[in-house]
C-alpha atoms as a PDB file:
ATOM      1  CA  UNK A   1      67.210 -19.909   0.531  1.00  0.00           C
ATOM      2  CA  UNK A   2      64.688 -20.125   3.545  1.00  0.00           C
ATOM      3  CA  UNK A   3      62.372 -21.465   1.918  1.00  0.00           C
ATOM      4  CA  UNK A   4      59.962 -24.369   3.808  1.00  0.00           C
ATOM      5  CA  UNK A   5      60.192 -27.887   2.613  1.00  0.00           C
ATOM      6  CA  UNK A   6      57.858 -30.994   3.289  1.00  0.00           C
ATOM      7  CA  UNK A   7      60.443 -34.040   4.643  1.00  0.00           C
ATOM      8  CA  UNK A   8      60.080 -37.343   5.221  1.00  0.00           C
ATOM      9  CA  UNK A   9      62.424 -38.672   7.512  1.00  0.00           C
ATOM     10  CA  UNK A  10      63.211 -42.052   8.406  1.00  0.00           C
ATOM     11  CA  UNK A  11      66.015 -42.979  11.655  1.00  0.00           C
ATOM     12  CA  UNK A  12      67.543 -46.545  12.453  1.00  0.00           C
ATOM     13  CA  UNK A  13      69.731 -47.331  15.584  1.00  0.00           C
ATOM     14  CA  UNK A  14      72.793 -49.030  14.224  1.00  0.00           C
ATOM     15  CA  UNK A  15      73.789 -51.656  17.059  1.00  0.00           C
ATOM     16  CA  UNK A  16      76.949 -53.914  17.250  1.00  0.00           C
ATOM     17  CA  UNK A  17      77.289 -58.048  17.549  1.00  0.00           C
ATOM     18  CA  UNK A  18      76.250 -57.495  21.505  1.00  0.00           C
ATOM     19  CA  UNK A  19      73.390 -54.876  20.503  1.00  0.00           C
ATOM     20  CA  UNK A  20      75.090 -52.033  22.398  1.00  0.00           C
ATOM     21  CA  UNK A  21      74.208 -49.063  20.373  1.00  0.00           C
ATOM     22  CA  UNK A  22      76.709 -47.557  18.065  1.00  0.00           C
ATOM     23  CA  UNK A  23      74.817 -44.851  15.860  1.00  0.00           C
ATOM     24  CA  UNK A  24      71.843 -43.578  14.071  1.00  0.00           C
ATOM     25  CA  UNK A  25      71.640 -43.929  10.360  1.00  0.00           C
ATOM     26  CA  UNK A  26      68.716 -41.432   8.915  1.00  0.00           C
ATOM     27  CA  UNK A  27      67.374 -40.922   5.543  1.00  0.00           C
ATOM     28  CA  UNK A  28      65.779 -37.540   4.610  1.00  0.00           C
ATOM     29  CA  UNK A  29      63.555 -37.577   1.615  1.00  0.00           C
ATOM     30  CA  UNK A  30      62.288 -33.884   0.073  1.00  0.00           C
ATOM     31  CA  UNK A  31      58.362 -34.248  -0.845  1.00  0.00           C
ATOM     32  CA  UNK A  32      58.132 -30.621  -1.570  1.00  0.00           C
ATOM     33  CA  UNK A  33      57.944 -31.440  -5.708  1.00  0.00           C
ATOM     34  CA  UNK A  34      55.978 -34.300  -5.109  1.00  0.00           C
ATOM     35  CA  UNK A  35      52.910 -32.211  -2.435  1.00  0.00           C
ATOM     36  CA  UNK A  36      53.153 -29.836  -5.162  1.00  0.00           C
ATOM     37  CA  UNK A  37      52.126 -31.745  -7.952  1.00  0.00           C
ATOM     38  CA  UNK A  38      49.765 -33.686  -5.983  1.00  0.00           C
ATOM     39  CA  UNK A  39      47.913 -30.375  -5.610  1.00  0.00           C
ATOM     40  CA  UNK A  40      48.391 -29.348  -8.990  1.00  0.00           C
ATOM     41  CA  UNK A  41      46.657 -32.154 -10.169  1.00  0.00           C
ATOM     42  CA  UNK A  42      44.092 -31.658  -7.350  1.00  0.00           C
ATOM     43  CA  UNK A  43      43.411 -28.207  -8.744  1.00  0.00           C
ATOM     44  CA  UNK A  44      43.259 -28.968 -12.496  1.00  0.00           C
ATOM     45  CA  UNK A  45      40.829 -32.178 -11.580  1.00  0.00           C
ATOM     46  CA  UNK A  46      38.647 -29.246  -9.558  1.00  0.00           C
ATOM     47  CA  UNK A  47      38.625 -27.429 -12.554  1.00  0.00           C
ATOM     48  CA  UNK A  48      38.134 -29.602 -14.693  1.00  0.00           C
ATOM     49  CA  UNK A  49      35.306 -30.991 -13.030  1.00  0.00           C
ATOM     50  CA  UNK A  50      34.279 -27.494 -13.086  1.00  0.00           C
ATOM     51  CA  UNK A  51      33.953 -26.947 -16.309  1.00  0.00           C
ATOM     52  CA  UNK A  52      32.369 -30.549 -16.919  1.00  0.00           C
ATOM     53  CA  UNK A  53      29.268 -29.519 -14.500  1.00  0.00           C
ATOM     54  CA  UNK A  54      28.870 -25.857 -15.845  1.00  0.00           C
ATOM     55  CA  UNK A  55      28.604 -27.211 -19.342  1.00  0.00           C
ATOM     56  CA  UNK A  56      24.569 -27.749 -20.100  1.00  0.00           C
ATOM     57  CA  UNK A  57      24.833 -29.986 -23.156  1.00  0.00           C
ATOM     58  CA  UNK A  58      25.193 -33.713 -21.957  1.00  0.00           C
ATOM     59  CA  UNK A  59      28.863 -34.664 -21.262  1.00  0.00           C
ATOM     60  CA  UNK A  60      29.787 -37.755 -20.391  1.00  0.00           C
ATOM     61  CA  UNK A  61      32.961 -40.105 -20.858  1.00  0.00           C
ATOM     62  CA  UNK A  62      33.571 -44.034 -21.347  1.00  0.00           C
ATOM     63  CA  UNK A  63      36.517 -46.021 -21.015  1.00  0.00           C
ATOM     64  CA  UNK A  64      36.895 -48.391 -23.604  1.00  0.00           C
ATOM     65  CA  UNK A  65      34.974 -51.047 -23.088  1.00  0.00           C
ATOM     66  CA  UNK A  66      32.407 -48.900 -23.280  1.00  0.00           C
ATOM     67  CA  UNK A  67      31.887 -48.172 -19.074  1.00  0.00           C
ATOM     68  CA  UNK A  68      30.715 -44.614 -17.949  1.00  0.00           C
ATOM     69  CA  UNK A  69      33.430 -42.865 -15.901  1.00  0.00           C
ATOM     70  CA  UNK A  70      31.861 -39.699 -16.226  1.00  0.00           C
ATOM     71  CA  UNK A  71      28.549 -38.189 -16.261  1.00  0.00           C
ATOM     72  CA  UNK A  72      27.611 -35.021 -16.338  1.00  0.00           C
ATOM     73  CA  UNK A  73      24.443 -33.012 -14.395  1.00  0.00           C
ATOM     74  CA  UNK A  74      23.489 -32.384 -17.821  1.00  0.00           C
ATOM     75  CA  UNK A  75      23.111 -36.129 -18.292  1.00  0.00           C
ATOM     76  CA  UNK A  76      21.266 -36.747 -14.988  1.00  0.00           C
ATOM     77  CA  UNK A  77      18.649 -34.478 -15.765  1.00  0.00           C
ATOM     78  CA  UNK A  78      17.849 -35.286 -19.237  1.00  0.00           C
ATOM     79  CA  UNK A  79      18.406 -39.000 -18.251  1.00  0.00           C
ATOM     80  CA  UNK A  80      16.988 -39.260 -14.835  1.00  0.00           C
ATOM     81  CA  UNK A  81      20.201 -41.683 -14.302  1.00  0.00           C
ATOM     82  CA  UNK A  82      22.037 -40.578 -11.533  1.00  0.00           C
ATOM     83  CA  UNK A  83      25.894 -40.327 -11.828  1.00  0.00           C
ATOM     84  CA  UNK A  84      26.147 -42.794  -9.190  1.00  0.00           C
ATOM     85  CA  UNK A  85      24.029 -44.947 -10.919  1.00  0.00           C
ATOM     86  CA  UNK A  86      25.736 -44.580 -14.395  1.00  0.00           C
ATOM     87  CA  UNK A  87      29.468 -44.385 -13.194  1.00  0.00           C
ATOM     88  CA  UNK A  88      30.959 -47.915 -13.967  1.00  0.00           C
ATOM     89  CA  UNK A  89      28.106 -49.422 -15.706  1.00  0.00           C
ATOM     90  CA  UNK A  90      28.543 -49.866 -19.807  1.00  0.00           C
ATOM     91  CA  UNK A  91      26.663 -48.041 -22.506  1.00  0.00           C
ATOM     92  CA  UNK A  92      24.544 -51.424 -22.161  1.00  0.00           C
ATOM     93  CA  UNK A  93      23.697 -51.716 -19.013  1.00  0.00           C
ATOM     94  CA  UNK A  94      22.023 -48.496 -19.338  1.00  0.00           C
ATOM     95  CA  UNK A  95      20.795 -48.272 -22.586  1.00  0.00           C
ATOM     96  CA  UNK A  96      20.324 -51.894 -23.852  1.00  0.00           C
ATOM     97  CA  UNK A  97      17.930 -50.870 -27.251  1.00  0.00           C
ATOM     98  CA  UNK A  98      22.153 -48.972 -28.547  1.00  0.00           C
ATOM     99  CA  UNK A  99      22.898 -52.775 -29.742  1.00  0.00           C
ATOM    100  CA  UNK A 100      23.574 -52.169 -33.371  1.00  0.00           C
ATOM    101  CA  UNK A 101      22.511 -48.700 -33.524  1.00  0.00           C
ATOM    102  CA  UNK A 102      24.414 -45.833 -35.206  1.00  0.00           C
ATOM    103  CA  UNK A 103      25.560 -44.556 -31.827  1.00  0.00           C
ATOM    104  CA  UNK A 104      26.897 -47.754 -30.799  1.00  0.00           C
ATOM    105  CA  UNK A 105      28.799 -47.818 -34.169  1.00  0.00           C
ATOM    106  CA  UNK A 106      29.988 -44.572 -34.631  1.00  0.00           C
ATOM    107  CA  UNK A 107      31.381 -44.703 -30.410  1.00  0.00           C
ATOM    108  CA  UNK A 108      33.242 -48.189 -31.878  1.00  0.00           C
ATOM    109  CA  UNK A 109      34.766 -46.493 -34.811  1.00  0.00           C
ATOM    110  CA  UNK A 110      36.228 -43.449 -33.117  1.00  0.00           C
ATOM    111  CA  UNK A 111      37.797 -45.825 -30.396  1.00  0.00           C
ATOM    112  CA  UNK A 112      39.145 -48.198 -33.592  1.00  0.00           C
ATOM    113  CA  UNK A 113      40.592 -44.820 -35.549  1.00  0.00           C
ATOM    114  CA  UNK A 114      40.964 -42.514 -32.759  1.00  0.00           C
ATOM    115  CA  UNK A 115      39.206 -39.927 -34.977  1.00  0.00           C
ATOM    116  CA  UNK A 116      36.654 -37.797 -33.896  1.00  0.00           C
ATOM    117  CA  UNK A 117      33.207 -38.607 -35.537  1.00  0.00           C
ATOM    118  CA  UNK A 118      30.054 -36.013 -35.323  1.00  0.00           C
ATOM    119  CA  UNK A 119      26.723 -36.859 -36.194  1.00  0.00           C
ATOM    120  CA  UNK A 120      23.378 -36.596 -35.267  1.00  0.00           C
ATOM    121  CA  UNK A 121      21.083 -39.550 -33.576  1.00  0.00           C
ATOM    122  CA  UNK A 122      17.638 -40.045 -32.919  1.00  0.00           C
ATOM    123  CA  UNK A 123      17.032 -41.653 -28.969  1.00  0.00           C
ATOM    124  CA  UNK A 124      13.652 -42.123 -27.304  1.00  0.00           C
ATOM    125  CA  UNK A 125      14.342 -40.150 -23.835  1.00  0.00           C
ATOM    126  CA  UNK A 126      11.395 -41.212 -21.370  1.00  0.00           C
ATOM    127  CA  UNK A 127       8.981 -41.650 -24.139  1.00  0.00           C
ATOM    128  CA  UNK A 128       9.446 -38.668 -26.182  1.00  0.00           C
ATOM    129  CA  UNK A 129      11.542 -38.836 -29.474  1.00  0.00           C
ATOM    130  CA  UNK A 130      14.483 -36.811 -29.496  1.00  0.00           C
ATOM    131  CA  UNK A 131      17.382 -35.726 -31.967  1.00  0.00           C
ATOM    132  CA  UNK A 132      20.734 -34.934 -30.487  1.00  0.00           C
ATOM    133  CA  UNK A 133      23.779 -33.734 -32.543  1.00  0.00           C
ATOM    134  CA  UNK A 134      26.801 -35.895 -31.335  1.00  0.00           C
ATOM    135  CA  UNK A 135      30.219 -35.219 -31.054  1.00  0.00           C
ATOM    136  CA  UNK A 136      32.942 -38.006 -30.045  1.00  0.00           C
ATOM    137  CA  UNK A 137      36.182 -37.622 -29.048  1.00  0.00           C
ATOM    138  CA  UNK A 138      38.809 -39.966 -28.428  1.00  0.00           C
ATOM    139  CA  UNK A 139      40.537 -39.881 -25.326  1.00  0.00           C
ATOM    140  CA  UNK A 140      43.429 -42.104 -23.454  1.00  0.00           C
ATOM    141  CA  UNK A 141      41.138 -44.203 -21.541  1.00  0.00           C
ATOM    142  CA  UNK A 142      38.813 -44.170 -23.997  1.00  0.00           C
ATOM    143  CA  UNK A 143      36.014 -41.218 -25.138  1.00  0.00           C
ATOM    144  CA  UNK A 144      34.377 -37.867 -24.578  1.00  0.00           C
ATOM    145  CA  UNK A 145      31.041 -37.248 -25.871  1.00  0.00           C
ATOM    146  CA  UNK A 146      28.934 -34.414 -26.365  1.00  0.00           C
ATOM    147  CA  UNK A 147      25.557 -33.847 -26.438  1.00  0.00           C
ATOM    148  CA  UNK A 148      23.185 -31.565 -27.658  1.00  0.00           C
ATOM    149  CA  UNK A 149      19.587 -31.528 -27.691  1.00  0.00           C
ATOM    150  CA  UNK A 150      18.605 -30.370 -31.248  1.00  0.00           C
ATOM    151  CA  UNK A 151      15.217 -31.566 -31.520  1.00  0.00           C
ATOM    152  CA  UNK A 152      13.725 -27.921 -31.387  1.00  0.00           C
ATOM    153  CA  UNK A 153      15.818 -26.982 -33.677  1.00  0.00           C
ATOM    154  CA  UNK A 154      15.029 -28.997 -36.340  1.00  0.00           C
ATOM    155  CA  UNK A 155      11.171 -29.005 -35.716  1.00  0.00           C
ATOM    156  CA  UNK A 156      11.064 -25.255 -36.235  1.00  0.00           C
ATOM    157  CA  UNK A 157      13.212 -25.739 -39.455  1.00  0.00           C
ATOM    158  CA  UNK A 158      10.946 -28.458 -40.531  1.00  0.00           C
ATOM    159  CA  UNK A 159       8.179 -26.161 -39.638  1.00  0.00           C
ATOM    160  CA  UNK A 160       9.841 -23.209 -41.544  1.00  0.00           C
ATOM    161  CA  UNK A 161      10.797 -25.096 -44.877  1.00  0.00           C
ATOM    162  CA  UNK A 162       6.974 -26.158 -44.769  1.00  0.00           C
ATOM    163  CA  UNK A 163       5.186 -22.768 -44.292  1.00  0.00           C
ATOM    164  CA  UNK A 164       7.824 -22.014 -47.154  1.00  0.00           C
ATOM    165  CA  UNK A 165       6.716 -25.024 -49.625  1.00  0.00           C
ATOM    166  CA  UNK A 166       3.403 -23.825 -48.631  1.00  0.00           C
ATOM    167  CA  UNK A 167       4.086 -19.878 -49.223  1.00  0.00           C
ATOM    168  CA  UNK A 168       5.734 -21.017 -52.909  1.00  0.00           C
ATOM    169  CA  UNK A 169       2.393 -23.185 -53.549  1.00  0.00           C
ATOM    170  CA  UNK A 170      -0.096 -20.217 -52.631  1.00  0.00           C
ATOM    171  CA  UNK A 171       2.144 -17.727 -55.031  1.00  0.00           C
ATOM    172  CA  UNK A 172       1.493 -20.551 -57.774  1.00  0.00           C
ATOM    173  CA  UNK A 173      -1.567 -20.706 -57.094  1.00  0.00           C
ATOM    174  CA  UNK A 174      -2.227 -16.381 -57.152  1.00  0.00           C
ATOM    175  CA  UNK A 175      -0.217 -16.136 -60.390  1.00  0.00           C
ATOM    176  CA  UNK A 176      -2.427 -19.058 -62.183  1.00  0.00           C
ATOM    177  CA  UNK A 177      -5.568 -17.543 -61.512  1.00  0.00           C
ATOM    178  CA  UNK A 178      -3.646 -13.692 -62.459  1.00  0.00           C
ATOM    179  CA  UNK A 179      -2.945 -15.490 -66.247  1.00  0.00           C
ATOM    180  CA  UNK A 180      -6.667 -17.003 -65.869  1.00  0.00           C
ATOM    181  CA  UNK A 181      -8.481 -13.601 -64.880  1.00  0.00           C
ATOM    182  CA  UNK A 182      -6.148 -11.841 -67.306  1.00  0.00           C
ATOM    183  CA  UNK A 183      -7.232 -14.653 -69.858  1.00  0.00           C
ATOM    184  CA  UNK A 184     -10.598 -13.948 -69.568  1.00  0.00           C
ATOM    185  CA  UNK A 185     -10.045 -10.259 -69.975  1.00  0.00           C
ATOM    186  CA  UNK A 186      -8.743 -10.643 -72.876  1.00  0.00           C
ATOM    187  CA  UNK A 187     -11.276 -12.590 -74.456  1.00  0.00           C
ATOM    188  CA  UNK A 188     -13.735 -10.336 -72.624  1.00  0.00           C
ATOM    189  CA  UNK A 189     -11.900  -7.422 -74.724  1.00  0.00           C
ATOM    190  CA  UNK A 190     -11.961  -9.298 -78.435  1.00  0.00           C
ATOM    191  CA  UNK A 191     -15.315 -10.243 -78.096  1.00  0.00           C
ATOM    192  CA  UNK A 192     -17.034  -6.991 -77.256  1.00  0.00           C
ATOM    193  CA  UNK A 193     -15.105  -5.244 -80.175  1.00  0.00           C
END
């Protein structure tokens, strides 16, 4: 068809008893399938890889003995742990105060039931508090987990239901001393007449 093909040839000289030569015996292997789905592969780990870095929640994955294999820039900057640093080195090596913690259990489960478990953790990230909704997913080597800073979030909705409380306590409050001015009215009314 005209096509070009990638080869791999291999030739042996086929000699006699007296090792006079007699032939060539050759072997012709087609790596055209093969070349393609190397860079196939190639391409979807580029994109992949891609999409990993252009996320900005923290991504990261773990086989499953619990070892980084990926980590995200996400993770580096919210961390200040390197990919390099984190790439083969468990949950905790890094992170040594996870021992018994929610995270570590809820990471255990979802490897046990390969189910995906969400919930939301507190962590102390270079001495400031933080909340982070988490969602882990089970993978063949082990899991995916994302990420996401939600500790604004929930301040300004603590904040919110607060100034609410307070808005309901100051209405109270109004309407009381309404029914207590109105009260006095009243009485002010009866006793002049």
């Amino acid at each position: 068809d005209g096509s070009i093909r990638m080869c791999q040839t291999a030739v042996s000289a086929v000699r006699d008893s007296a090792g006079k030569f007699r032939h060539n015996i050759g072997m012709v292997v087609d790596l055209t399938a093969r070349r393609q789905a190397e860079e196939a592969l190639r391409e979807s780990e580029e994109k992949y890889r891609g999409l990993a870095e252009s996320v900005t929640d923290v991504f990261f994955e773990m086989d499953r003995d619990l070892r980084y294999t990926y980590w995200n820039r996400a993770s580096e900057k919210l961390t200040g742990i390197s990919a390099k640093e984190a790439i083969g080195k468990s949950l905790y090596d890094l992170f040594p105060d996870v021992k018994g913690s929610e995270a570590e259990r809820m990471y255990l489960e979802t490897l046990r039931t390969g189910q995906p478990r969400s919930f939301v953790n507190r962590y102390d990230v270079r001495g400031k508090e933080c909340l982070f909704d988490l969602n882990v997913y089970p993978s063949k080597r082990g899991l995916s987990v994302f990420a996401k800073d939600i500790t604004e979030r929930i301040r300004t909705e603590e904040a919110l239901k607060q100034a609410n409380e307070d808005l309901e306590i100051e209405i109270a409050e109004r309407r009381r001393a309404e029914q207590l001015s109105r009260g006095q009215t009243e009485v002010l009314t009866h006793t002049l007449s």
